[in-house]
N, C-alpha and C. Protein backbone atom coordinates (compact mmCIF):
# COMPACT_ATOMS: atom_id res chain seq x y z
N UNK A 1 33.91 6.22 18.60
CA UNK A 1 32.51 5.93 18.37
C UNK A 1 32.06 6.52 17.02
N UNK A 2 32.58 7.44 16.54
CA UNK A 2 32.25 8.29 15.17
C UNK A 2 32.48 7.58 14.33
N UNK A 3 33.84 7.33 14.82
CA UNK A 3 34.70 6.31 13.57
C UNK A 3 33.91 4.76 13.02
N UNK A 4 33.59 4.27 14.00
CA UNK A 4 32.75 3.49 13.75
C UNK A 4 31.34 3.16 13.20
N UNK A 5 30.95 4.34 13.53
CA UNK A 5 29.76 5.15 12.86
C UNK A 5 29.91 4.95 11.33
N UNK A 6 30.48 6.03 11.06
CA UNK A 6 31.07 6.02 9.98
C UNK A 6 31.08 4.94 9.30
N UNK A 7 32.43 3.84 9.70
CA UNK A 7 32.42 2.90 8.96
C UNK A 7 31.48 2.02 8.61
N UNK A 8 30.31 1.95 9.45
CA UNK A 8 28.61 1.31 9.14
C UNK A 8 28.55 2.31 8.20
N UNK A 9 28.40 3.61 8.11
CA UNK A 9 27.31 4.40 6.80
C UNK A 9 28.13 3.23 5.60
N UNK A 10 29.55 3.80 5.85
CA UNK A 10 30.25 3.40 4.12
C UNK A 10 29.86 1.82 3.91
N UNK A 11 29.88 1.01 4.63
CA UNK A 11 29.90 -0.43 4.73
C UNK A 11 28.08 -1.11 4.34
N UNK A 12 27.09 -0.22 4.26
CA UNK A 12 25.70 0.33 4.20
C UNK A 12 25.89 -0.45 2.22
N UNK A 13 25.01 -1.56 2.64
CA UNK A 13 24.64 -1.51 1.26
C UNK A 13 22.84 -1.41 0.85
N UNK A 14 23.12 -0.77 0.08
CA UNK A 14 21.20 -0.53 0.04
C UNK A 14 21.13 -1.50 -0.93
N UNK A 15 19.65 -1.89 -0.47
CA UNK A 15 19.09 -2.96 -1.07
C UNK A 15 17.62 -2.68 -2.07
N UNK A 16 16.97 -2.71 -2.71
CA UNK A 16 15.46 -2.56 -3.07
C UNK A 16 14.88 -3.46 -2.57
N UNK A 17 13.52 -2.82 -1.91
CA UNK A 17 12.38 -3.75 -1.18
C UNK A 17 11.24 -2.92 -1.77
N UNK A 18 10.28 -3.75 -1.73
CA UNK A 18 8.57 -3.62 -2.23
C UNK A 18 7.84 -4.39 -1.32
N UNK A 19 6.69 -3.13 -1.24
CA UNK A 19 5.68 -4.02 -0.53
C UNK A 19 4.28 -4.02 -1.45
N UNK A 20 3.37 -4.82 -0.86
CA UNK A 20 2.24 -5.23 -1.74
C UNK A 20 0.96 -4.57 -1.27
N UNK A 21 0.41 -3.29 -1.17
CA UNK A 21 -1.46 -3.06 -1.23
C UNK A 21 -1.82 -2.89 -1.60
N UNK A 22 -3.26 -3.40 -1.24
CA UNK A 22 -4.24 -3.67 -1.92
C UNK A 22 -5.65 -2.95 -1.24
N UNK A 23 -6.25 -2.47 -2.58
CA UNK A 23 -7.75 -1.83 -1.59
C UNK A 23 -9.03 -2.73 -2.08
N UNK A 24 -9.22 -3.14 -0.73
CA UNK A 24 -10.17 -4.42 -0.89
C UNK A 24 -11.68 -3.65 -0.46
N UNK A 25 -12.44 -4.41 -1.10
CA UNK A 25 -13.99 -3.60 -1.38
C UNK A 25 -14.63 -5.08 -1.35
N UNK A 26 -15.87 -4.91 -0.19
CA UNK A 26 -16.62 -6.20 0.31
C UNK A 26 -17.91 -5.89 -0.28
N UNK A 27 -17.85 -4.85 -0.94
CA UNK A 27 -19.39 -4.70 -1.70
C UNK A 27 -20.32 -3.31 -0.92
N UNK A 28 -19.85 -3.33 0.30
CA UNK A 28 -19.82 -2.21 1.31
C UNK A 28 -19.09 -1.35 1.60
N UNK A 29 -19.55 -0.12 1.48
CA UNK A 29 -18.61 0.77 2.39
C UNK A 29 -18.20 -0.29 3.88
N UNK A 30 -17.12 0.56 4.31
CA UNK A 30 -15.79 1.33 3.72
C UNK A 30 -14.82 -0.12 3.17
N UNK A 31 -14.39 0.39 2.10
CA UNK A 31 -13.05 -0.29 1.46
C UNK A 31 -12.07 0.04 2.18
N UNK A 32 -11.13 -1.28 2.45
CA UNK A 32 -9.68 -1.02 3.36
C UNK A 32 -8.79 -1.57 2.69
N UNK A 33 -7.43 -0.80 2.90
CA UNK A 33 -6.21 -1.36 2.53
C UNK A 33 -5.86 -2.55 3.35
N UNK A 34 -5.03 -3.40 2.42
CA UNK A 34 -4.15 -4.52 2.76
C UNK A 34 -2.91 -4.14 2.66
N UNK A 35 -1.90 -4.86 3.63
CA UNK A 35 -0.97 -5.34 3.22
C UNK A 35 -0.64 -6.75 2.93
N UNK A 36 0.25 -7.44 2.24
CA UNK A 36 0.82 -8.79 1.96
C UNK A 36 1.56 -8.70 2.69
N UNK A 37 1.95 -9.80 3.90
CA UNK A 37 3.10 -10.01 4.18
C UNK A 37 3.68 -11.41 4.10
N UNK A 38 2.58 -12.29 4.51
CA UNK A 38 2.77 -13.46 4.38
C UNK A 38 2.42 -14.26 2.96
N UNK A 39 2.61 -15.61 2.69
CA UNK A 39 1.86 -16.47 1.43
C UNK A 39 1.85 -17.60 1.92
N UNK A 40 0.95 -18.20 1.72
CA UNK A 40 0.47 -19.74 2.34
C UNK A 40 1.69 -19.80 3.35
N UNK A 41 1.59 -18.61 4.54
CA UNK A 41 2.05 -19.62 5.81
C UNK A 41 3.32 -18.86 5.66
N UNK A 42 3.64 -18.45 4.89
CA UNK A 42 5.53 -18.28 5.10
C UNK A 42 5.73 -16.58 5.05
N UNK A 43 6.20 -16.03 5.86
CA UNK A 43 6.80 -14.44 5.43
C UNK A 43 7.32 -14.31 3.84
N UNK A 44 6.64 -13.24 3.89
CA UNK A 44 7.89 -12.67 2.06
C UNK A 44 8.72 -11.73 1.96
N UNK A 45 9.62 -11.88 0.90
CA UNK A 45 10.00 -10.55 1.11
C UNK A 45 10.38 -10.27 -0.55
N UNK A 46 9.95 -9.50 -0.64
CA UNK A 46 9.76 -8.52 -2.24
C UNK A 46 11.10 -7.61 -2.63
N UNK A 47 11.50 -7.84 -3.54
CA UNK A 47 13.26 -7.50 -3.73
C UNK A 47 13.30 -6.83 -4.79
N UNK A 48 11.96 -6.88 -6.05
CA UNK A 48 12.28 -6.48 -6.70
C UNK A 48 10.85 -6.64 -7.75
N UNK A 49 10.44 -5.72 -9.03
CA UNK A 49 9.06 -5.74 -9.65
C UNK A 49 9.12 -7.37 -9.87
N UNK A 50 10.11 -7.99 -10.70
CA UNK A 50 9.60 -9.18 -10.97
C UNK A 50 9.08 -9.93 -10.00
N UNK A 51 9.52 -10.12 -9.00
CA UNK A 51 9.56 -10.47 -7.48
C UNK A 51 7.63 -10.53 -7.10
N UNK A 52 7.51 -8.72 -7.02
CA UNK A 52 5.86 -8.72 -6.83
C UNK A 52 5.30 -9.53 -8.14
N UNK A 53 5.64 -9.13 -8.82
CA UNK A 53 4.49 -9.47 -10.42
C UNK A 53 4.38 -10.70 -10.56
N UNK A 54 5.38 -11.77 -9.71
CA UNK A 54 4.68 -12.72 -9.81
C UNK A 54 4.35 -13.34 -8.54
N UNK A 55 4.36 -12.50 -7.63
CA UNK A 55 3.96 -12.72 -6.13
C UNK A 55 2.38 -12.90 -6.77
N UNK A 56 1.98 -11.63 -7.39
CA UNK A 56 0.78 -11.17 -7.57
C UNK A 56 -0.57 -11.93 -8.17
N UNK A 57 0.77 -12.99 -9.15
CA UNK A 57 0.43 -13.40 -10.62
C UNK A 57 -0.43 -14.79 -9.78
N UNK A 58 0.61 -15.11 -8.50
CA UNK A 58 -0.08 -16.67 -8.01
C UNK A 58 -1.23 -16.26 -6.27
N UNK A 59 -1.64 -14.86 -6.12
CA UNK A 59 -2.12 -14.59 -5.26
C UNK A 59 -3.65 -14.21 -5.37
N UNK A 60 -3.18 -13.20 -6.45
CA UNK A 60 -5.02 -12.69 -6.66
C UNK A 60 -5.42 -13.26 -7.33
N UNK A 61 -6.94 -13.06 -7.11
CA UNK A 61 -8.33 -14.29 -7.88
C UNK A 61 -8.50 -13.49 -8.29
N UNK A 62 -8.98 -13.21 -9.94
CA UNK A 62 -10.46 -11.57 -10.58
C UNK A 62 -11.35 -11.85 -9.99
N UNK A 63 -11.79 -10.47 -9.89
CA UNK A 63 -13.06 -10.02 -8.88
C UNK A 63 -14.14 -10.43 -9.97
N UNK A 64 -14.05 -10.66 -10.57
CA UNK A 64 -15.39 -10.77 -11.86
C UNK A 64 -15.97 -9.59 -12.58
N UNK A 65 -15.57 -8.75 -12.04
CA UNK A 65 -16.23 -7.44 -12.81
C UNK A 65 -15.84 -7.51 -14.18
């Protein structure tokens, strides 16, 4: 059982993941965090900066300020 153990750690490839929040403000107290998980309908999954930056690029509207 160790042994096997084991051979999962070594066999272990790490990957980079990102997630996306956001602190959203309705003009009222209190402002809350978001997370992104979904986009029009489909799960995401964030692998890497370019990945968010243009997750980001086709998600948020400017607030107008």
């Amino acid at each position: 059982m160790i042994v096997e153990r084991e051979q999962l750690i070594r066999a272990f490839v790490p990957q980079e993941y990102w997630t996306i929040h956001a602190m959203l403000d309705a003009g009222e107290p209190p402002t809350f965090e978001a997370k992104l998980s979904k986009y029009k309908g489909e799960d995401i999954e964030v692998t890497n900066q370019e990945a968010a930056d243009r997750l980001l690029r086709r998600s948020v509207k400017p607030s107008g300020k």
